[in-house]
ModelCIF file with pLDDT and N, C-alpha, C, O atoms, coordinates in Angstrom:
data_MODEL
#
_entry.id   MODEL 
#
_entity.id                         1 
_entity.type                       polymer 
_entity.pdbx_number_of_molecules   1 
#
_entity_poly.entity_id                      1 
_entity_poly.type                           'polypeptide(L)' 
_entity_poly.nstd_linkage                   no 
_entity_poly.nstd_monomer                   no 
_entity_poly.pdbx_seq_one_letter_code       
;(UNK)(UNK)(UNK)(UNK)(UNK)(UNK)(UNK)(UNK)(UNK)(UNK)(UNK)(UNK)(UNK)(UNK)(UNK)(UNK)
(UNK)(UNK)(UNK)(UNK)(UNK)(UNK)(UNK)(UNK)(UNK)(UNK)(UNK)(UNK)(UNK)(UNK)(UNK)(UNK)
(UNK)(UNK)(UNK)(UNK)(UNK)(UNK)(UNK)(UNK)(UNK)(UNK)(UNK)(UNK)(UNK)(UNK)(UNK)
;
_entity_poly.pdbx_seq_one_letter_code_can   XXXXXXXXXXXXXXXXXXXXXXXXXXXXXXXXXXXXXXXXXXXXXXX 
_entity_poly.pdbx_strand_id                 A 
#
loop_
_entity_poly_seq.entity_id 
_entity_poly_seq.num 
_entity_poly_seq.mon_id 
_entity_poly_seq.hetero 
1 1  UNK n 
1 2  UNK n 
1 3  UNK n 
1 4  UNK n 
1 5  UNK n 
1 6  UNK n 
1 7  UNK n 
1 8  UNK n 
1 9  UNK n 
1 10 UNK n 
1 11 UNK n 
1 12 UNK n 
1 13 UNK n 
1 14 UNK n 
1 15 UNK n 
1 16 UNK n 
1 17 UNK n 
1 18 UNK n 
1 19 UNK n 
1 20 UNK n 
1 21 UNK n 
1 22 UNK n 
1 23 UNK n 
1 24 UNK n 
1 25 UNK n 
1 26 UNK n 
1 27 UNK n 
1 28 UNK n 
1 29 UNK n 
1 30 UNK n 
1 31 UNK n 
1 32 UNK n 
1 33 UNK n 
1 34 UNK n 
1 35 UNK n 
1 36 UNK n 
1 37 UNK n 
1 38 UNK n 
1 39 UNK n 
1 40 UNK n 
1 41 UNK n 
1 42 UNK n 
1 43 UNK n 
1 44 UNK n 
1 45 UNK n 
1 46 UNK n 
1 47 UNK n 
#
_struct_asym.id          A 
_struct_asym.entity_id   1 
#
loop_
_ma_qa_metric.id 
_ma_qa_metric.mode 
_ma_qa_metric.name 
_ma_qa_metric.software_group_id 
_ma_qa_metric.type 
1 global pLDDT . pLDDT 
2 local  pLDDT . pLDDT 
#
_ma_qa_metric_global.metric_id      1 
_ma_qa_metric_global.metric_value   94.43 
_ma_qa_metric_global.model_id       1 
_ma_qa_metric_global.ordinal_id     1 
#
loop_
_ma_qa_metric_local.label_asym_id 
_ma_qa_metric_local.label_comp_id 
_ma_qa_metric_local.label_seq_id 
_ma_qa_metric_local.metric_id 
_ma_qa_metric_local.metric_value 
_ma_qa_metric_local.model_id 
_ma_qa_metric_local.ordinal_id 
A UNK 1  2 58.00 1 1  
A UNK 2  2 64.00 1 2  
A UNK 3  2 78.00 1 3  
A UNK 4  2 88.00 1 4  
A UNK 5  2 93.00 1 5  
A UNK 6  2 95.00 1 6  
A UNK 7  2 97.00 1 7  
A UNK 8  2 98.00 1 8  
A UNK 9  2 98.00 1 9  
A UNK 10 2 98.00 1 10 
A UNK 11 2 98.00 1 11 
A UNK 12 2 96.00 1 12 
A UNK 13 2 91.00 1 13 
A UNK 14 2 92.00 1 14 
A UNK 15 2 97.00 1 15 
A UNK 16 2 98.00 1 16 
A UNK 17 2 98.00 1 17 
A UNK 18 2 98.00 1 18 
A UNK 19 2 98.00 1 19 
A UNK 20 2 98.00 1 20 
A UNK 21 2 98.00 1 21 
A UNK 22 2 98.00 1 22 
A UNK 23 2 98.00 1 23 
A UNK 24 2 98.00 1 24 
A UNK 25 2 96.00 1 25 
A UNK 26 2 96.00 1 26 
A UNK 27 2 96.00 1 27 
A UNK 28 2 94.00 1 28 
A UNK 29 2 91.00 1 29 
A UNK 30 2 91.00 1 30 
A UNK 31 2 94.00 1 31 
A UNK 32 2 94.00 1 32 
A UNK 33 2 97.00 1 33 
A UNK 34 2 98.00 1 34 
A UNK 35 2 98.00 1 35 
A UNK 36 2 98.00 1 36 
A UNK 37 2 98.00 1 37 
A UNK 38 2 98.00 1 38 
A UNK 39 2 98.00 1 39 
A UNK 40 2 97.00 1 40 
A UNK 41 2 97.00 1 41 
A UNK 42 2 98.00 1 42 
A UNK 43 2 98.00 1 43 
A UNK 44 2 98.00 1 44 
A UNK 45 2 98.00 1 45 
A UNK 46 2 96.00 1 46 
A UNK 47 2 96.00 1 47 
#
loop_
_atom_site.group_PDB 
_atom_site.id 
_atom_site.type_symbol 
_atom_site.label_atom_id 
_atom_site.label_alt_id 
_atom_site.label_comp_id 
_atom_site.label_asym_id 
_atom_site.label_entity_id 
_atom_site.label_seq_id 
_atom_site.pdbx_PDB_ins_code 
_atom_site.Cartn_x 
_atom_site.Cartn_y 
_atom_site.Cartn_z 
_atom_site.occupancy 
_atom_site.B_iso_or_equiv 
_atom_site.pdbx_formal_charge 
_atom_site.auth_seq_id 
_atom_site.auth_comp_id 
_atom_site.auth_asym_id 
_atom_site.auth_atom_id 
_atom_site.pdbx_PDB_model_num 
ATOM 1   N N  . UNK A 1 1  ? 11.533  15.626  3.381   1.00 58.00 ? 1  UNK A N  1 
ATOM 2   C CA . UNK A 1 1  ? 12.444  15.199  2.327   1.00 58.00 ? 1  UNK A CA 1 
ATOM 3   C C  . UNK A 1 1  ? 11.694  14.339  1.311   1.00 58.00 ? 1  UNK A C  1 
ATOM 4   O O  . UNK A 1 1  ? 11.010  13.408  1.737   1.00 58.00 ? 1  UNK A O  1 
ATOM 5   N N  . UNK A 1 2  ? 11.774  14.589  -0.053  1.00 64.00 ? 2  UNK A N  1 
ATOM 6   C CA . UNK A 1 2  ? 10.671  13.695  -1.009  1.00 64.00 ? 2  UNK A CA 1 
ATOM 7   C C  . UNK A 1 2  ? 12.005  12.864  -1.391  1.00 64.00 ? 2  UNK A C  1 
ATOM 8   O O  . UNK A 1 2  ? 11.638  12.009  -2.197  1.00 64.00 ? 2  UNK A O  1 
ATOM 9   N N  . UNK A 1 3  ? 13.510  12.736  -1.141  1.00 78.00 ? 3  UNK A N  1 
ATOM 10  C CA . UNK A 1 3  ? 13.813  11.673  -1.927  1.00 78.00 ? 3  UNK A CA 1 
ATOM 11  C C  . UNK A 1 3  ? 13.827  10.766  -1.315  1.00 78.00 ? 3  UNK A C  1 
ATOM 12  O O  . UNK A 1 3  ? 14.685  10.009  -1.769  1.00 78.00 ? 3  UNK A O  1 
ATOM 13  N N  . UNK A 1 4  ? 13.121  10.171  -0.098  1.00 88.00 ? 4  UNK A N  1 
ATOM 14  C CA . UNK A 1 4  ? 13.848  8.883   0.436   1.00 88.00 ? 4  UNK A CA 1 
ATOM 15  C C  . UNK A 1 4  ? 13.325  7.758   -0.658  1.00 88.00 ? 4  UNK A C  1 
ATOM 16  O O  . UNK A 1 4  ? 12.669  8.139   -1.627  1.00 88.00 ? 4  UNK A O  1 
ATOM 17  N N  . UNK A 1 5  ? 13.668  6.222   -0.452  1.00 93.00 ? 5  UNK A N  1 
ATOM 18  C CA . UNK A 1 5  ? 12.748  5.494   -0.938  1.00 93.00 ? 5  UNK A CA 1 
ATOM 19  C C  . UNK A 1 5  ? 11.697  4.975   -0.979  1.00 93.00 ? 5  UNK A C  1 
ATOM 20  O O  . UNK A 1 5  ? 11.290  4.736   0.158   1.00 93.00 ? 5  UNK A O  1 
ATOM 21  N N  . UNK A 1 6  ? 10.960  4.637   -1.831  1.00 95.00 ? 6  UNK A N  1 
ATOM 22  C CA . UNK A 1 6  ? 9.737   4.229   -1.720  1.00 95.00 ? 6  UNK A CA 1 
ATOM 23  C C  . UNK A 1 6  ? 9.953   2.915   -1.619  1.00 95.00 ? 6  UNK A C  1 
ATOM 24  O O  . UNK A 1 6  ? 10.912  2.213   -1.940  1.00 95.00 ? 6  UNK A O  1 
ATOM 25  N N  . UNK A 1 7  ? 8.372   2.562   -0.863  1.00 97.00 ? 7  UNK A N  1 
ATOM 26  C CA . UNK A 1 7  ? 7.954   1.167   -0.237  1.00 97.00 ? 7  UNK A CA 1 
ATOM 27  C C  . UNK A 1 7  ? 6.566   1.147   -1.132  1.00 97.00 ? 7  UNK A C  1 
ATOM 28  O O  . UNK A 1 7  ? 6.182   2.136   -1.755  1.00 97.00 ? 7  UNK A O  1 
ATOM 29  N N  . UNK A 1 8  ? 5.902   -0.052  -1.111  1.00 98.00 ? 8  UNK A N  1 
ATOM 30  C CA . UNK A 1 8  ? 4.934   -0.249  -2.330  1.00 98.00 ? 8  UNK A CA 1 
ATOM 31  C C  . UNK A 1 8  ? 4.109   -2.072  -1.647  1.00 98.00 ? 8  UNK A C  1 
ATOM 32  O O  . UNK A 1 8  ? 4.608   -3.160  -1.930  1.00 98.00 ? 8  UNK A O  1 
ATOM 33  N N  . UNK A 1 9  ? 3.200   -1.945  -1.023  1.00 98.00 ? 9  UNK A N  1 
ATOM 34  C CA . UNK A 1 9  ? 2.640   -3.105  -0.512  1.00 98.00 ? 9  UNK A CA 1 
ATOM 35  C C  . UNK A 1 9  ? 1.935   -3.620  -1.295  1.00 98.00 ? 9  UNK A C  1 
ATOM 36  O O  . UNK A 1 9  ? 1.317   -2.800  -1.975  1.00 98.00 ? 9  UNK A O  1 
ATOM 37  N N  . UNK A 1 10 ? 1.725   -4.709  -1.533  1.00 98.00 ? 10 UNK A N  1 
ATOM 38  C CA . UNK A 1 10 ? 0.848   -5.054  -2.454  1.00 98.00 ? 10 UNK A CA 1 
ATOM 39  C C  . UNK A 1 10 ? 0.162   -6.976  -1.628  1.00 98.00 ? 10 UNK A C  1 
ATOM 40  O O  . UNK A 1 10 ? 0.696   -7.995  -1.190  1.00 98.00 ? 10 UNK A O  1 
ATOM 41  N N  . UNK A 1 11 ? -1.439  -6.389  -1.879  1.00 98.00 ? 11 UNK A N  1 
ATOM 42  C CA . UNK A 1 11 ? -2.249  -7.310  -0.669  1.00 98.00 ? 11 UNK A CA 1 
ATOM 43  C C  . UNK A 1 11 ? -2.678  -8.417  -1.531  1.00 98.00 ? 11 UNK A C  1 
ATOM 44  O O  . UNK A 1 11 ? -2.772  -8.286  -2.752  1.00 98.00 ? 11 UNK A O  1 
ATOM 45  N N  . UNK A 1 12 ? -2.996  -9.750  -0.768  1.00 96.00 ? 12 UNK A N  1 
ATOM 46  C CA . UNK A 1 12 ? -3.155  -11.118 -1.360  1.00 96.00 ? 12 UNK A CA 1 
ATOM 47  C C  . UNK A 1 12 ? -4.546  -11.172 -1.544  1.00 96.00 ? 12 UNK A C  1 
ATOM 48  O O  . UNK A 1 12 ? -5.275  -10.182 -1.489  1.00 96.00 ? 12 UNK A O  1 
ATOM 49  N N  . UNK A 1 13 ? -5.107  -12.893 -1.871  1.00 91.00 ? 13 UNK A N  1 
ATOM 50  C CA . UNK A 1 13 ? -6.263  -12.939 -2.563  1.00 91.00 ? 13 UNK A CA 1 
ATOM 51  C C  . UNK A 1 13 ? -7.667  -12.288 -1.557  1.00 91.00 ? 13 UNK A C  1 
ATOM 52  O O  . UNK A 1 13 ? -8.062  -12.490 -0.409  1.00 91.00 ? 13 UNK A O  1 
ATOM 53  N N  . UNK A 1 14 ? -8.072  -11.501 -2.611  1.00 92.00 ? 14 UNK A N  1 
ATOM 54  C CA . UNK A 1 14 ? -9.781  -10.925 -2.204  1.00 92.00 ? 14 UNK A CA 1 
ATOM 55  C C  . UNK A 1 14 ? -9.179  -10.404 -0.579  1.00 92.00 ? 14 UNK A C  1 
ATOM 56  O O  . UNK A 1 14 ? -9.640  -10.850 0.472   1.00 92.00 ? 14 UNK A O  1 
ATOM 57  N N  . UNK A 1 15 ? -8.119  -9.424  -0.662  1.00 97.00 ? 15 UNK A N  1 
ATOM 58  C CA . UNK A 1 15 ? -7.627  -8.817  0.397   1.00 97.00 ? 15 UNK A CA 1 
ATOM 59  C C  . UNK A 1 15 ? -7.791  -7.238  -0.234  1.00 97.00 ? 15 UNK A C  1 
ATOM 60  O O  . UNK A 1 15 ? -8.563  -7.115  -1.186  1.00 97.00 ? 15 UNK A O  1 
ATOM 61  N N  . UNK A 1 16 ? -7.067  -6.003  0.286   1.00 98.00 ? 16 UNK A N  1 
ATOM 62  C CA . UNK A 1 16 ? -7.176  -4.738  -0.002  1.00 98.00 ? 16 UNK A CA 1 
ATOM 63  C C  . UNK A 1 16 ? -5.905  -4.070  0.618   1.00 98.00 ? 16 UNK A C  1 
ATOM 64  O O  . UNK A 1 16 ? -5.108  -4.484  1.460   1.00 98.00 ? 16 UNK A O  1 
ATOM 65  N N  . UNK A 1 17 ? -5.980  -2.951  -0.049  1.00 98.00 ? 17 UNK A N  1 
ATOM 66  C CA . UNK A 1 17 ? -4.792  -1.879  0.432   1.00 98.00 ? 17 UNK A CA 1 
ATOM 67  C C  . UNK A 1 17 ? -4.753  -1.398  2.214   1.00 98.00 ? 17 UNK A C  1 
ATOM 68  O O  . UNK A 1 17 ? -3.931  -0.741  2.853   1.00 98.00 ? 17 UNK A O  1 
ATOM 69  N N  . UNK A 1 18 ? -5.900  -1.999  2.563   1.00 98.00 ? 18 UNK A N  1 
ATOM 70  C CA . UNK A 1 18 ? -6.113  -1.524  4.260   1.00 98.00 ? 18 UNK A CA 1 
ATOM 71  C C  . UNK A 1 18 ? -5.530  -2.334  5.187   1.00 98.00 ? 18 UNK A C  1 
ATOM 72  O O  . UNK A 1 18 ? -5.564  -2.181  6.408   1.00 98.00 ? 18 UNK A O  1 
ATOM 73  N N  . UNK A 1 19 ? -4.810  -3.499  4.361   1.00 98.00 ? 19 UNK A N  1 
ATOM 74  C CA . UNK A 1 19 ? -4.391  -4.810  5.203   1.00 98.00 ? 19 UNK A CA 1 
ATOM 75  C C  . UNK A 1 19 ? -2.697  -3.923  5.846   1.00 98.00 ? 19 UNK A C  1 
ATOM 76  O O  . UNK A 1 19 ? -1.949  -4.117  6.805   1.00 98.00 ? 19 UNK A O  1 
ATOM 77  N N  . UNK A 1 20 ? -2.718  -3.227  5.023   1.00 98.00 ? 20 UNK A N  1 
ATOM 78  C CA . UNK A 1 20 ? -1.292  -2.726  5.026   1.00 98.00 ? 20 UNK A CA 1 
ATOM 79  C C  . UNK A 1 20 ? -1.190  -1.603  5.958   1.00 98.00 ? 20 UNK A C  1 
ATOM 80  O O  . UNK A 1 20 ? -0.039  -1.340  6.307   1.00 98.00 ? 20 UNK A O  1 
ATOM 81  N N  . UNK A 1 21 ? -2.548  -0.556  6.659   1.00 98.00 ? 21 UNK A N  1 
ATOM 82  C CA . UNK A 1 21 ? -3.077  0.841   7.154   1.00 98.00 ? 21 UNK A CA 1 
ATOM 83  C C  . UNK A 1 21 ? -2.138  0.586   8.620   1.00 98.00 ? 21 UNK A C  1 
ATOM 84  O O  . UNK A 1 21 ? -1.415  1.557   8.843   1.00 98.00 ? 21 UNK A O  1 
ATOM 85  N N  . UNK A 1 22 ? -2.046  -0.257  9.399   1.00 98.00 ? 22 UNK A N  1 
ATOM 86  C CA . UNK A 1 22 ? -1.407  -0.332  10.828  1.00 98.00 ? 22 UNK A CA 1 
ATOM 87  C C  . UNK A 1 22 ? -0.370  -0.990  10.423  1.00 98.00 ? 22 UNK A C  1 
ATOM 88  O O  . UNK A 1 22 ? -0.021  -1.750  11.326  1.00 98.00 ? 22 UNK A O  1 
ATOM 89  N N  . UNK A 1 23 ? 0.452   -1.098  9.302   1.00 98.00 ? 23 UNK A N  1 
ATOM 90  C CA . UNK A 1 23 ? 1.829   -1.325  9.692   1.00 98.00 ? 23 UNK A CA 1 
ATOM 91  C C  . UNK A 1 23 ? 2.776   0.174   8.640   1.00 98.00 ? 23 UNK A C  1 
ATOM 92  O O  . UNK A 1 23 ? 3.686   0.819   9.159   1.00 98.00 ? 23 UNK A O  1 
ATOM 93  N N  . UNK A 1 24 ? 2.419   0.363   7.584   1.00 98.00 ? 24 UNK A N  1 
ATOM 94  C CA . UNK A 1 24 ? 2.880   1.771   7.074   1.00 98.00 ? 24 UNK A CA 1 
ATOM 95  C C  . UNK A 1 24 ? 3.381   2.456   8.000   1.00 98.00 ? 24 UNK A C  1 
ATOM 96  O O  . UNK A 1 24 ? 4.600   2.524   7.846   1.00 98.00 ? 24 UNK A O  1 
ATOM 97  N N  . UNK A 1 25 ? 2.856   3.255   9.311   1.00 96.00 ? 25 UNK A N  1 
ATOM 98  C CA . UNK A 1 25 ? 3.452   4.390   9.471   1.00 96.00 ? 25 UNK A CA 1 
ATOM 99  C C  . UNK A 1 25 ? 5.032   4.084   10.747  1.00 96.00 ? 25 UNK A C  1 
ATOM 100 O O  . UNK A 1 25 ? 5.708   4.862   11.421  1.00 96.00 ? 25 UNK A O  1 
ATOM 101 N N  . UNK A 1 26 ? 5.053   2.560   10.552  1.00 96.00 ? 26 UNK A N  1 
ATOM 102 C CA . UNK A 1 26 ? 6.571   1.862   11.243  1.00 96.00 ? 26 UNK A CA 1 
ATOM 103 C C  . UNK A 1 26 ? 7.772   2.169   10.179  1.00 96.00 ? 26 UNK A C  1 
ATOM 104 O O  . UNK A 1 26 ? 8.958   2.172   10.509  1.00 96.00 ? 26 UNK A O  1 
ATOM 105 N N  . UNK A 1 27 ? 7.308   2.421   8.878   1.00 96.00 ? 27 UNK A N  1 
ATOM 106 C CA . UNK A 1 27 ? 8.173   2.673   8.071   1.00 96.00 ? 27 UNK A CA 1 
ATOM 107 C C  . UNK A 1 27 ? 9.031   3.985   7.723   1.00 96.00 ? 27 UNK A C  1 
ATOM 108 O O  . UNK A 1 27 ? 10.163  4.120   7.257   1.00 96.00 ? 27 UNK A O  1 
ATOM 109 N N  . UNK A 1 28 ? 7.926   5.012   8.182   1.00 94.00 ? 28 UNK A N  1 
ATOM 110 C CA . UNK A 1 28 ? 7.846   6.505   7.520   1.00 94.00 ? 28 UNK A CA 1 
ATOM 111 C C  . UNK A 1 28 ? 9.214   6.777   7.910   1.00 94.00 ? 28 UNK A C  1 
ATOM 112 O O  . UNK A 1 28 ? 9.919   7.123   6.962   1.00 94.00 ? 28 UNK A O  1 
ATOM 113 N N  . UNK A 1 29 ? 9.891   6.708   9.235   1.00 91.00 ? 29 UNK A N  1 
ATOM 114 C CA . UNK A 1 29 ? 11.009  7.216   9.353   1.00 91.00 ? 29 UNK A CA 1 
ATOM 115 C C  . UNK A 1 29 ? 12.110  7.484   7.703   1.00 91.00 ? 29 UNK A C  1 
ATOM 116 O O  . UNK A 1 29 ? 12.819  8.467   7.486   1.00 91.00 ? 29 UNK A O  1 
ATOM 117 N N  . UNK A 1 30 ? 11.952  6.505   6.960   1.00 91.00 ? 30 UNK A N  1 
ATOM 118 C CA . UNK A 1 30 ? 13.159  6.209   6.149   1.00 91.00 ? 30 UNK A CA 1 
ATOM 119 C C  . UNK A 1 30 ? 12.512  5.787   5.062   1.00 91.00 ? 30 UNK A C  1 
ATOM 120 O O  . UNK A 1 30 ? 13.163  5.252   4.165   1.00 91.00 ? 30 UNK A O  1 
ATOM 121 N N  . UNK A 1 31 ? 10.990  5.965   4.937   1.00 94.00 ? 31 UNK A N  1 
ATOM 122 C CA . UNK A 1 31 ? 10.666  5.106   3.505   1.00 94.00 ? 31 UNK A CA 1 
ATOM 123 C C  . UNK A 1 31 ? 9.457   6.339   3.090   1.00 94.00 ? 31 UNK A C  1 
ATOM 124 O O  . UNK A 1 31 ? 9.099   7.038   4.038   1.00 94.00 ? 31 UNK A O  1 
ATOM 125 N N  . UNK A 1 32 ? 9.036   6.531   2.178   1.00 94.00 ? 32 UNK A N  1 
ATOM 126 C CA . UNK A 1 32 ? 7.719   7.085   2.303   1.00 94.00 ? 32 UNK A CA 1 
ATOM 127 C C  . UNK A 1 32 ? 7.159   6.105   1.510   1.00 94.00 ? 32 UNK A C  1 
ATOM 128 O O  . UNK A 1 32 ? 7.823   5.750   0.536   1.00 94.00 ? 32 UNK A O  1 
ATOM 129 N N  . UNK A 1 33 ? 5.779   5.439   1.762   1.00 97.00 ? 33 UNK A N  1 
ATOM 130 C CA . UNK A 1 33 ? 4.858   4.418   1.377   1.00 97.00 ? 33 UNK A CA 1 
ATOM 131 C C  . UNK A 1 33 ? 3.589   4.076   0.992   1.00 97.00 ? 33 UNK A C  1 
ATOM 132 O O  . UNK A 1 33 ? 2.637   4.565   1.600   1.00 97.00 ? 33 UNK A O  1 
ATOM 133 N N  . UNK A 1 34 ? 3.388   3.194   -0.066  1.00 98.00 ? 34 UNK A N  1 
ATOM 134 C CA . UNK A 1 34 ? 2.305   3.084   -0.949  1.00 98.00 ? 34 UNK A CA 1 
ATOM 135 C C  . UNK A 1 34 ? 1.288   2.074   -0.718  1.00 98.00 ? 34 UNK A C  1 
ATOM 136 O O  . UNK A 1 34 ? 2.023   1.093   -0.603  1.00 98.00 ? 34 UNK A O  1 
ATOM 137 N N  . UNK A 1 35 ? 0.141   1.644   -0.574  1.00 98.00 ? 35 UNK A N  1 
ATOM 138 C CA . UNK A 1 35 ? -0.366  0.425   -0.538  1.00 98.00 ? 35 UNK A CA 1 
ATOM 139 C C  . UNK A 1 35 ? -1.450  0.833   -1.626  1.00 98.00 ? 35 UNK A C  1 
ATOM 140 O O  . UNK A 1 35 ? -2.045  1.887   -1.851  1.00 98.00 ? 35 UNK A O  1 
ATOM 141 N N  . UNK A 1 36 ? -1.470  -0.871  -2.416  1.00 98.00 ? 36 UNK A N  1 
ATOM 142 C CA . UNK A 1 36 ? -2.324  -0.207  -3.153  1.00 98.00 ? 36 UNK A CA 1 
ATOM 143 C C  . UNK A 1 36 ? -3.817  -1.630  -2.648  1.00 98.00 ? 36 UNK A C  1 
ATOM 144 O O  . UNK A 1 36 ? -3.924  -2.457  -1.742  1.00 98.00 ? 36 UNK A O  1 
ATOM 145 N N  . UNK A 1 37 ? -4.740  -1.189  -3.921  1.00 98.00 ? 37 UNK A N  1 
ATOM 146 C CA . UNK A 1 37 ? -6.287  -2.177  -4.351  1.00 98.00 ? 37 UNK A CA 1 
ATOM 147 C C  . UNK A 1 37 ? -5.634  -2.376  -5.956  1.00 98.00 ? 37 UNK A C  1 
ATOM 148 O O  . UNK A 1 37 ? -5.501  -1.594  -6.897  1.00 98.00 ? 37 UNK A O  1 
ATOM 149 N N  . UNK A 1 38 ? -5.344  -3.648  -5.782  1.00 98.00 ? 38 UNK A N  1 
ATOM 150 C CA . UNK A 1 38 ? -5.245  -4.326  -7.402  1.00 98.00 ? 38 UNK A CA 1 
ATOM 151 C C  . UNK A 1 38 ? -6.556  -4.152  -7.872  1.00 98.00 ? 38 UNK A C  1 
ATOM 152 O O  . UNK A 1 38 ? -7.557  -4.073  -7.161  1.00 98.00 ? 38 UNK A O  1 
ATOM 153 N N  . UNK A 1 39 ? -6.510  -4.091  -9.191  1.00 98.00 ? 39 UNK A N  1 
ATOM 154 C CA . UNK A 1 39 ? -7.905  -3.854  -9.833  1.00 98.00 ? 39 UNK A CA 1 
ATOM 155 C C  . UNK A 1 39 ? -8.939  -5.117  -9.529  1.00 98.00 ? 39 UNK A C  1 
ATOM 156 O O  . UNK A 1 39 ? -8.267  -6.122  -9.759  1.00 98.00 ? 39 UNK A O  1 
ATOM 157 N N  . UNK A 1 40 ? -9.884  -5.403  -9.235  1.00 97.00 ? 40 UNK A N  1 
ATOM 158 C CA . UNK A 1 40 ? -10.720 -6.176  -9.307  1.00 97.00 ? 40 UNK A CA 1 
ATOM 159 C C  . UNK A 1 40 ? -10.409 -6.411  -7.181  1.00 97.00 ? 40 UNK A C  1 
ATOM 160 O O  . UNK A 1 40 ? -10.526 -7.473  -6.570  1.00 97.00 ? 40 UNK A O  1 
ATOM 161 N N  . UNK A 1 41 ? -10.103 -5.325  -6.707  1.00 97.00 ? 41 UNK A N  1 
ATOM 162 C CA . UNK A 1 41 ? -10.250 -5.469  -5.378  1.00 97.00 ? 41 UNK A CA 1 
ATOM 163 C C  . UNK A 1 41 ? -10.128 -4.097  -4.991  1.00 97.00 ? 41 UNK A C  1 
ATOM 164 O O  . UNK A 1 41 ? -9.645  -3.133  -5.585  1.00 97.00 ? 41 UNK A O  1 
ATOM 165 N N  . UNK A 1 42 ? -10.943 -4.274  -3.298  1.00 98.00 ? 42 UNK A N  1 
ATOM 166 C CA . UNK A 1 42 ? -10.774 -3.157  -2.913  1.00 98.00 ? 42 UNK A CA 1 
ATOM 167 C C  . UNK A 1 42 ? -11.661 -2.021  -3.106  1.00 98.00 ? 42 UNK A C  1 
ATOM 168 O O  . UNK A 1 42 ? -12.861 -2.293  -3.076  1.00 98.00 ? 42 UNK A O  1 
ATOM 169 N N  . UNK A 1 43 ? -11.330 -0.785  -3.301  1.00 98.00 ? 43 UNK A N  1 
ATOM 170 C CA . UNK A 1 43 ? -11.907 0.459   -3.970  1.00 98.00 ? 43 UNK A CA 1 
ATOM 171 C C  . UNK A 1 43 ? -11.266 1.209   -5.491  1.00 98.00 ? 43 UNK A C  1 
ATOM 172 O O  . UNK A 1 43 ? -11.323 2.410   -5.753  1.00 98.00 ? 43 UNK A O  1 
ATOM 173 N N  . UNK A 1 44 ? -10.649 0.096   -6.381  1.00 98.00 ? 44 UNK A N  1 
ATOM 174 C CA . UNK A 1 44 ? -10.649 0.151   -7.774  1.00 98.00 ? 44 UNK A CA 1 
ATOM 175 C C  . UNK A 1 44 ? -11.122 -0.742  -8.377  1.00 98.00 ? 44 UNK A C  1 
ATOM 176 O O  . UNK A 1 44 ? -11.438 -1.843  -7.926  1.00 98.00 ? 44 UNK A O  1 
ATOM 177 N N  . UNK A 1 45 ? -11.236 -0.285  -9.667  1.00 98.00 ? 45 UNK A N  1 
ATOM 178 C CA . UNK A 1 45 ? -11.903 -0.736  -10.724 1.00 98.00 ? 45 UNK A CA 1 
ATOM 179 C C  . UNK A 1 45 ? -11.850 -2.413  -10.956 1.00 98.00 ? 45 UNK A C  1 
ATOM 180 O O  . UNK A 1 45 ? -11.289 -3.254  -10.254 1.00 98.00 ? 45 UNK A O  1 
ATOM 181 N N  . UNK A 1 46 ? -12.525 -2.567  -12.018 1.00 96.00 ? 46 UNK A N  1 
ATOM 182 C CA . UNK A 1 46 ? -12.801 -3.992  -12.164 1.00 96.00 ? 46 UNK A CA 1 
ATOM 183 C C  . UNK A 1 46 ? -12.299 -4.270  -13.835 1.00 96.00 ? 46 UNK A C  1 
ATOM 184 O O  . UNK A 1 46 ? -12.227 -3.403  -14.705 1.00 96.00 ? 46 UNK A O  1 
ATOM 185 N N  . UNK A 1 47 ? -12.084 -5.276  -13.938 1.00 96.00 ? 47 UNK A N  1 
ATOM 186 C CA . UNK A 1 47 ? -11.651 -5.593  -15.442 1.00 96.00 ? 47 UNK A CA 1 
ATOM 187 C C  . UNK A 1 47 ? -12.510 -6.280  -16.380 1.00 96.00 ? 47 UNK A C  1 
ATOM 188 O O  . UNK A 1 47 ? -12.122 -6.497  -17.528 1.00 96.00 ? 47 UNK A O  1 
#
């Protein structure tokens, strides 16, 4: 089903989108979910 809602993590200082990798798939039942790398972290870009 693509309409459920979306979930959208977003990680603290000089942290990354992987902080979020072992708790995401507690959600999937009812959410489908995003984590991201703010720019200047992670594996995106820099400003």
């Amino acid at each position: 089903e693509s309409d459920r809602p979306g979930l959208v993590f977003v990680h603290g200082n000089g942290a990354h989108a992987h902080w979020w990798t072992f708790l995401a798939p507690f959600f999937l039942e009812h959410y489908r979910v995003a984590a991201l790398d703010l720019s200047g972290a992670g594996d995106s870009g820099r400003r």
